[in-house]
Protein backbone atom coordinates (compact mmCIF):
# COMPACT_ATOMS: atom_id res chain seq x y z
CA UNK A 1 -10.76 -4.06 7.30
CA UNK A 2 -12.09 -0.50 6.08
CA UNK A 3 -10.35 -0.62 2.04
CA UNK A 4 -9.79 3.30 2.62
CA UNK A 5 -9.45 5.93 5.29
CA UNK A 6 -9.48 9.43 5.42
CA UNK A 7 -6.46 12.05 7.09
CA UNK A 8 -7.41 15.92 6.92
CA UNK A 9 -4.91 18.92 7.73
CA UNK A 10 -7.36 21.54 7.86
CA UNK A 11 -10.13 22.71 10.15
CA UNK A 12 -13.76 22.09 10.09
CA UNK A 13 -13.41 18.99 7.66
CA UNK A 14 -14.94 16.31 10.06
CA UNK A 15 -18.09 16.64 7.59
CA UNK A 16 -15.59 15.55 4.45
CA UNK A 17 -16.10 12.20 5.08
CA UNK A 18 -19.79 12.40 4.43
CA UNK A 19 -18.77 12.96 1.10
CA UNK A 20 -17.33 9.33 0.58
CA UNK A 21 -18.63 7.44 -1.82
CA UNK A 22 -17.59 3.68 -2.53
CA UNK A 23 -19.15 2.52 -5.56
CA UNK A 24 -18.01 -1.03 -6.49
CA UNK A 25 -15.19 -2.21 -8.77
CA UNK A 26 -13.41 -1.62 -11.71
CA UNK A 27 -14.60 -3.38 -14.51
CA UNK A 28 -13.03 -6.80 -16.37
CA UNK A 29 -10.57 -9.26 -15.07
CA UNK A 30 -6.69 -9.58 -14.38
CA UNK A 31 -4.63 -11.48 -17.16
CA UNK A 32 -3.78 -14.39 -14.03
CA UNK A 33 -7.58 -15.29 -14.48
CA UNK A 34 -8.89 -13.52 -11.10
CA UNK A 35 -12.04 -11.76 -11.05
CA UNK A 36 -11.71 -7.97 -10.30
CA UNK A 37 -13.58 -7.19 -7.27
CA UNK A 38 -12.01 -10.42 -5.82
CA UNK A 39 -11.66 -9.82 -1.75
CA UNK A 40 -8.51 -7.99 -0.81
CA UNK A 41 -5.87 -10.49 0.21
CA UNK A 42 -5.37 -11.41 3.86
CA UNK A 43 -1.84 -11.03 5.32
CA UNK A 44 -1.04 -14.74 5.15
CA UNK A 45 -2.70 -16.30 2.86
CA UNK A 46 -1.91 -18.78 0.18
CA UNK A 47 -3.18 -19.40 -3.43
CA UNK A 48 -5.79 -22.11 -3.98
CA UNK A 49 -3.79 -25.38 -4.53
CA UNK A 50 -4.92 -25.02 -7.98
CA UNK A 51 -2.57 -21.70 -8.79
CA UNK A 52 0.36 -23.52 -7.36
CA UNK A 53 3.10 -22.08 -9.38
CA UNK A 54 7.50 -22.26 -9.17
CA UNK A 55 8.54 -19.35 -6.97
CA UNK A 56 11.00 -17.01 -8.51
CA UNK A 57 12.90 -14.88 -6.45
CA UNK A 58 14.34 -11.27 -6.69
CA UNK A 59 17.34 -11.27 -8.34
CA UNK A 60 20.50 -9.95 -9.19
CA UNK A 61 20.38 -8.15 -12.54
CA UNK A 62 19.72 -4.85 -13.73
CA UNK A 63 17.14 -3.94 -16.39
CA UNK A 64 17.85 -0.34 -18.44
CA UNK A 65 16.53 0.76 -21.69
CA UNK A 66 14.33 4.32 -23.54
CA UNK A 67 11.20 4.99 -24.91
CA UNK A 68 11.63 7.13 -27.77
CA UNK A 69 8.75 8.60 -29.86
CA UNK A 70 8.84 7.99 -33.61
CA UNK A 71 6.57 9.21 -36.27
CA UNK A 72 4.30 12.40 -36.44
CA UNK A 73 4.83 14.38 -33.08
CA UNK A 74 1.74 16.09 -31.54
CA UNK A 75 1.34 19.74 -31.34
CA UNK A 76 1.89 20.28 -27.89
CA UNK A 77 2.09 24.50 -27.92
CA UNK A 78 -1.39 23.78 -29.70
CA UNK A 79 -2.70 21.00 -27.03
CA UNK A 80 -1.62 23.62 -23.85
CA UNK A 81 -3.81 26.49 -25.79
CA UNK A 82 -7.17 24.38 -26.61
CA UNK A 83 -6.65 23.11 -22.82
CA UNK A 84 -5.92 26.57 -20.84
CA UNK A 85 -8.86 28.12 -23.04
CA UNK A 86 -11.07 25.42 -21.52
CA UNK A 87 -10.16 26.38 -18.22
CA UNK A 88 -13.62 27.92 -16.52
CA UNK A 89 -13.45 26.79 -13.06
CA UNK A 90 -11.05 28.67 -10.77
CA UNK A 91 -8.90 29.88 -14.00
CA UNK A 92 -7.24 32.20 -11.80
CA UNK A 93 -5.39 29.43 -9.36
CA UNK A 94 -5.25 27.08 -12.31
CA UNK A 95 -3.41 29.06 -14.38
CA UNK A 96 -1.74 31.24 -11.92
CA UNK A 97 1.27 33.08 -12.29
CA UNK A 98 3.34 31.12 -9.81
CA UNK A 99 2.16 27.48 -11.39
CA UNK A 100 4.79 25.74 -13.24
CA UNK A 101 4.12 25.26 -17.02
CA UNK A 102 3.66 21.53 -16.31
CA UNK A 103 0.56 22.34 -14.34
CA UNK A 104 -1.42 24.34 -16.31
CA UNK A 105 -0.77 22.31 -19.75
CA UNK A 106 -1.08 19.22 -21.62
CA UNK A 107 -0.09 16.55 -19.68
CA UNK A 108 -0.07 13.33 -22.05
CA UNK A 109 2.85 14.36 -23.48
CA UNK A 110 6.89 15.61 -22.04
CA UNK A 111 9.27 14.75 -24.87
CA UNK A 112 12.65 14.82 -24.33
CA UNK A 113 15.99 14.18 -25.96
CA UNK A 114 16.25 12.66 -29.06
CA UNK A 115 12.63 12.04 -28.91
CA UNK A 116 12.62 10.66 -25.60
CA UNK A 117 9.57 10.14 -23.59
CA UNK A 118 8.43 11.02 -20.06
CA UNK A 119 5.58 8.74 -18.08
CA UNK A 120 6.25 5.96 -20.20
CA UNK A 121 5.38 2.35 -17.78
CA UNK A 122 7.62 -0.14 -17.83
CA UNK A 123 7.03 -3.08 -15.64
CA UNK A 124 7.57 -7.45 -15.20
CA UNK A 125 5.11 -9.87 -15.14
CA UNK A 126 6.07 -13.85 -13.94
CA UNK A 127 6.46 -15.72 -16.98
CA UNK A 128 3.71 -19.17 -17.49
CA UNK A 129 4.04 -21.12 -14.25
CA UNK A 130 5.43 -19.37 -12.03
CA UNK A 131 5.13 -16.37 -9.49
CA UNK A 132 7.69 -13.53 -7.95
CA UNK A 133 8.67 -14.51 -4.63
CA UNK A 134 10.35 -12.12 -1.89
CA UNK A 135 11.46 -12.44 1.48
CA UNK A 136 10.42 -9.51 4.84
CA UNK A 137 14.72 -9.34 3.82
CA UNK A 138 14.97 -8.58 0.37
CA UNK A 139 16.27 -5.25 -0.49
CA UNK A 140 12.90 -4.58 -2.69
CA UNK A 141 10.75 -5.15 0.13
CA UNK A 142 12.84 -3.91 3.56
CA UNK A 143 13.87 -0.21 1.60
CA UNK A 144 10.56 0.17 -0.29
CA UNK A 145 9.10 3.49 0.29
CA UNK A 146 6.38 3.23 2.85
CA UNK A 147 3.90 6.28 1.32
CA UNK A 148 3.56 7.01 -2.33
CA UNK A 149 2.98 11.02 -2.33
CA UNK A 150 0.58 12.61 -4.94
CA UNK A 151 -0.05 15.95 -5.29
CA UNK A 152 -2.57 18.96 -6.70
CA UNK A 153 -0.52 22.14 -6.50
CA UNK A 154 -2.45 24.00 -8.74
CA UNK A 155 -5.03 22.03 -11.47
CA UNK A 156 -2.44 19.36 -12.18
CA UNK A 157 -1.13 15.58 -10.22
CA UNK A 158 1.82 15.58 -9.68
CA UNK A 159 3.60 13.21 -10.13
CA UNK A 160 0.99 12.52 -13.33
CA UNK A 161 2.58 8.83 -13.36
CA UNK A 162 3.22 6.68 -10.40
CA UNK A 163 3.48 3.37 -9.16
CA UNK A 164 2.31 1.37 -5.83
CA UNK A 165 3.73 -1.80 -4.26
CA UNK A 166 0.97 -2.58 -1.22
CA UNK A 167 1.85 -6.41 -0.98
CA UNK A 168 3.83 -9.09 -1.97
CA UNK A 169 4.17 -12.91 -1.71
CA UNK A 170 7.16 -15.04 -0.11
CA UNK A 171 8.50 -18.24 -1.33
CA UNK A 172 5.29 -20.56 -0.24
CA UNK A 173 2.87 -18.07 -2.10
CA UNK A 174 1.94 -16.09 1.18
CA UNK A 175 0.42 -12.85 0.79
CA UNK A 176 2.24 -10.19 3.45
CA UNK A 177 1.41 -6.35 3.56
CA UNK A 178 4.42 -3.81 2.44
CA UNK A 179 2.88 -1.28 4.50
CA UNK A 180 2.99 1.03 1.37
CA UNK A 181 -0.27 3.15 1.01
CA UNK A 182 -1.07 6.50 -1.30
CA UNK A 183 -1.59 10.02 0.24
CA UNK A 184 -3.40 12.38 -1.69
CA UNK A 185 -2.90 16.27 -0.86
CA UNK A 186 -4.72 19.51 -1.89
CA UNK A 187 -1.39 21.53 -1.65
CA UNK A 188 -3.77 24.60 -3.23
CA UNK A 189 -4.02 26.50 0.50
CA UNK A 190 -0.39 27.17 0.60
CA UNK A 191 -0.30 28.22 -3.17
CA UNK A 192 -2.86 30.30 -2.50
CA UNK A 193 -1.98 34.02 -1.69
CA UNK A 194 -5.01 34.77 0.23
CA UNK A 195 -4.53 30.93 2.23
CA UNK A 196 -7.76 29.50 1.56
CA UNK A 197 -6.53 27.11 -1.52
CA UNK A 198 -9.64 25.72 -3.29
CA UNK A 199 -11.33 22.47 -3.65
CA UNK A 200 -9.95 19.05 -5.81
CA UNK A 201 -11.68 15.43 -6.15
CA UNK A 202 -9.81 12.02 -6.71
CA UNK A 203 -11.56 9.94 -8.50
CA UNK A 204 -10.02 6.14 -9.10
CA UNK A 205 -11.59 3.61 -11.06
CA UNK A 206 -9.92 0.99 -12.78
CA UNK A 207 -7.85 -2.02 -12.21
CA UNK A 208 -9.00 -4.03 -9.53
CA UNK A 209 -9.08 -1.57 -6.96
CA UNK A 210 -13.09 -0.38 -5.42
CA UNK A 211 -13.47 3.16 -7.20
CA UNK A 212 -12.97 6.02 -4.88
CA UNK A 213 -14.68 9.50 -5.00
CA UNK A 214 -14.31 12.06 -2.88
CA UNK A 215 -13.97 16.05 -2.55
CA UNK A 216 -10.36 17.17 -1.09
CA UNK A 217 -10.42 20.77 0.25
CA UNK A 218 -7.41 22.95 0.30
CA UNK A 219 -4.90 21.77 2.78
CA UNK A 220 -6.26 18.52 3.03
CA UNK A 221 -5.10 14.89 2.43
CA UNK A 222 -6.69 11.55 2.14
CA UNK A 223 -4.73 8.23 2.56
CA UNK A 224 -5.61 5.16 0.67
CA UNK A 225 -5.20 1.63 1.67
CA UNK A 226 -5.83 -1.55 0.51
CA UNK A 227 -5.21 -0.88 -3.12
CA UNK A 228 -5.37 -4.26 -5.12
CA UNK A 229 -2.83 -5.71 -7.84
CA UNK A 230 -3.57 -5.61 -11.37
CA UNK A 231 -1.88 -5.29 -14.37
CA UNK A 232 -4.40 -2.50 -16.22
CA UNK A 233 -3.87 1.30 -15.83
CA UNK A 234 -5.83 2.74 -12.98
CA UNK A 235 -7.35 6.43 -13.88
CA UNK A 236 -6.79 9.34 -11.61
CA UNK A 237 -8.85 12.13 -12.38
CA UNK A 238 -10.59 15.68 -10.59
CA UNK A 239 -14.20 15.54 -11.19
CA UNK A 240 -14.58 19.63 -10.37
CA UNK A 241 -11.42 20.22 -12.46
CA UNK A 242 -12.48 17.49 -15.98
CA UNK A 243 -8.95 18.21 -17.51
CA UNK A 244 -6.95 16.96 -14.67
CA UNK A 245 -5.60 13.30 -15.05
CA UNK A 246 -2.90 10.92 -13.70
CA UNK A 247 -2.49 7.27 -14.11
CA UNK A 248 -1.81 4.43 -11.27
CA UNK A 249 -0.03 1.05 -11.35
CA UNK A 250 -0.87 -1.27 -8.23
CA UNK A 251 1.29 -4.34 -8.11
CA UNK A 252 2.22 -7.15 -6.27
CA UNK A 253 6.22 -6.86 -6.90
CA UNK A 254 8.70 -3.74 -7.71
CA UNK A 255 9.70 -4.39 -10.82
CA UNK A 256 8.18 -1.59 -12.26
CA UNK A 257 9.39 1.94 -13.56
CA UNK A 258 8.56 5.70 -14.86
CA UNK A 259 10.64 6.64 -17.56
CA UNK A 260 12.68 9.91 -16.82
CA UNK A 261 12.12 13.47 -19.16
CA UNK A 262 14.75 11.73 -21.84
CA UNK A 263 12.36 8.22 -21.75
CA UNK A 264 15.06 6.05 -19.82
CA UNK A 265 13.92 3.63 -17.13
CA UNK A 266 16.01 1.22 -14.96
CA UNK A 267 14.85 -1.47 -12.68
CA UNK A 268 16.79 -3.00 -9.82
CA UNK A 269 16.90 -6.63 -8.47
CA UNK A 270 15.28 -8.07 -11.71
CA UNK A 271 14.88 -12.19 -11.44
CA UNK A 272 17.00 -14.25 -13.60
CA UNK A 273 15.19 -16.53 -16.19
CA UNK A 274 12.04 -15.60 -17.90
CA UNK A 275 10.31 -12.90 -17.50
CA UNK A 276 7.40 -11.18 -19.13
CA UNK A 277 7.69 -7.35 -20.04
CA UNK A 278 4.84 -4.69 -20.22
CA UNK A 279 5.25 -0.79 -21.78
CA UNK A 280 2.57 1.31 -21.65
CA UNK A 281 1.62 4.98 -22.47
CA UNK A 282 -1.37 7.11 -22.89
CA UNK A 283 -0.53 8.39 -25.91
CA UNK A 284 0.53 5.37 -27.86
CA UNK A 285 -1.59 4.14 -30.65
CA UNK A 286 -2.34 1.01 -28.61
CA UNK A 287 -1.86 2.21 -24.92
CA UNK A 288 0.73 -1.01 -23.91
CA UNK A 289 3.15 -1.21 -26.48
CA UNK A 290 4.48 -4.24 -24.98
CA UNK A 291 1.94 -6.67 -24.19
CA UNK A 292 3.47 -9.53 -22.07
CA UNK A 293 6.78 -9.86 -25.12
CA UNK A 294 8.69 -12.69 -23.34
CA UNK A 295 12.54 -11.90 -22.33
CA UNK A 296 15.29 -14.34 -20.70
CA UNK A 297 17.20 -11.77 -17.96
CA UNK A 298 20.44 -12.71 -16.36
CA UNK A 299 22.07 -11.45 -13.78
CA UNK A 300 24.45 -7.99 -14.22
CA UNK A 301 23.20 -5.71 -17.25
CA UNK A 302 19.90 -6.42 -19.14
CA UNK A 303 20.13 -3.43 -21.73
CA UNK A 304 16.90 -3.24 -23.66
CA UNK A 305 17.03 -2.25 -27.29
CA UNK A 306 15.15 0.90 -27.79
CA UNK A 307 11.55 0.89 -27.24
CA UNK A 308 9.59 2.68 -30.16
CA UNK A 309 6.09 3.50 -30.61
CA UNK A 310 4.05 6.14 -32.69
CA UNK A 311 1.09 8.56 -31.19
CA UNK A 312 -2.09 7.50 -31.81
């Protein structure tokens, strides 16, 4: 099975796919001991008998909390003037008139109310011995969003966070395919008062997903399959456009969130029991500010205590 394959929108682009590259995996290993770079699971597989592990099962509760900011804050008005003086390729889409401010500043940093925080991650892992289980039925699997949209409208992703759900296991630790795959689009033509739009990369490296690299051209999208579970950051970036940046999650369940533009996150059809919880952000002194802290979740309300961390 091809790991990627390519959709264009706009004419003449049957030579873009000369342009891609595959060149191997992202580095390290996953914290459930598997090599990175490990073949893609089949539909239907099981573990090895030795990762035999209790199945637990979506749930019933309901997991809420914030991310709030404490300490020094960041100059941001300074951080959107150091990066639109930088600006030297195609500063006049980048920074055009009709771009929101979001696109053509900082992007590590959208801080809310009472020091709330945007793009913070907040996601489960299975605690020791066991595994999240789901049947073709459950709720998380049967409504999950089939295509996870990202966007260049100007010189920015959009969303800059995001999260993909590709594959999950049932009950007897078979692998099955969501269906859910990432589309990339160029939406620069139809910014673009003359129509033409102009040219993006996506570049993704990380995890334990093969990197990608290829040229987009206005109008254009690429779709991406076969994206592979981890629980590191995967890096987004525009290779013609160095500022440019998002961040990717690829896992094998849903519990996973992006914090809102006052840093609250909620997260449906949580297990009951023990559970392992993960917060990460770019900005934070050390990027995951939870690293695995074990919680016991029932079902109904889980209300978090505020999560604090300070810029690094």
């Amino acid at each position: 099975m091809r790991l990627f394959k390519i959709a264009t929108t706009a004419l003449g682009l049957s030579s873009l796919a000369m342009l891609l590259a595959l060149t191997g995996c992202g580095g390290g290993g996953d914290k459930d001991g598997k090599k990175d770079g490990d073949k893609p699971a089949k539909d239907g597989d099981k573990p090895a008998p030795s990762e035999k592990k209790t199945a637990v099962m979506a749930g019933k509760g309901v997991l809420k909390g914030r991310v709030l900011l404490t300490g020094t804050k960041p100059d941001l008005a300074a951080m959107d003037k150091e990066l639109q003086e930088n600006v030297k390729t195609d500063k006049s889409h980048c920074l055009a008139e009709g771009a929101k401010p979001e696109e053509k500043g900082q992007q590590k940093w959208f801080i809310g109310a009472d020091d709330g925080v945007k793009n913070a991650v907040v996601f489960l892992q299975p605690a020791d011995g066991t595994f999240f289980a789901f049947s073709a039925e459950d709720k998380a699997v049967k409504d999950h969003d089939k295509v996870v949209e990202l966007h260049q409208p100007h010189c920015a992703f959009v969303p800059h966070t995001l999260s993909v759900f590709p594959e999950y296991q049932d009950k007897d630790g078979k692998v099955h395919k969501t269906g859910e795959k990432l589309v990339a689009h160029n939406d620069t033509k139809e910014n673009d008062p003359a129509g033409k739009g102009i040219q993006h990369n996506l570049k993704i490296a990380g995890g334990a997903t093969k990197e990608f690299n290829q040229t987009i051209a206005g109008g254009a999208k690429v779709e991406l399959e076969g994206l592979k579970h981890s629980t590191k950051p995967v890096s987004i970036t525009c290779t013609i456009h160095t500022w440019m940046n998002a961040t990717m999650f690829v896992l094998n369940h849903p519990y996973i969130a992006v914090t809102d533009k006052d840093g609250n996150f909620k997260i449906e059809n949580v297990p009951t029991g023990k559970v392992k919880l993960y917060v990460w952000h770019e900005g934070a002194k050390t990027p995951f500010i939870k690293d695995g802290e074990v919680h016991e979740l029932k079902d109904g309300d889980n209300d978090l205590k505020d999560i604090k961390f300070e810029a690094k």
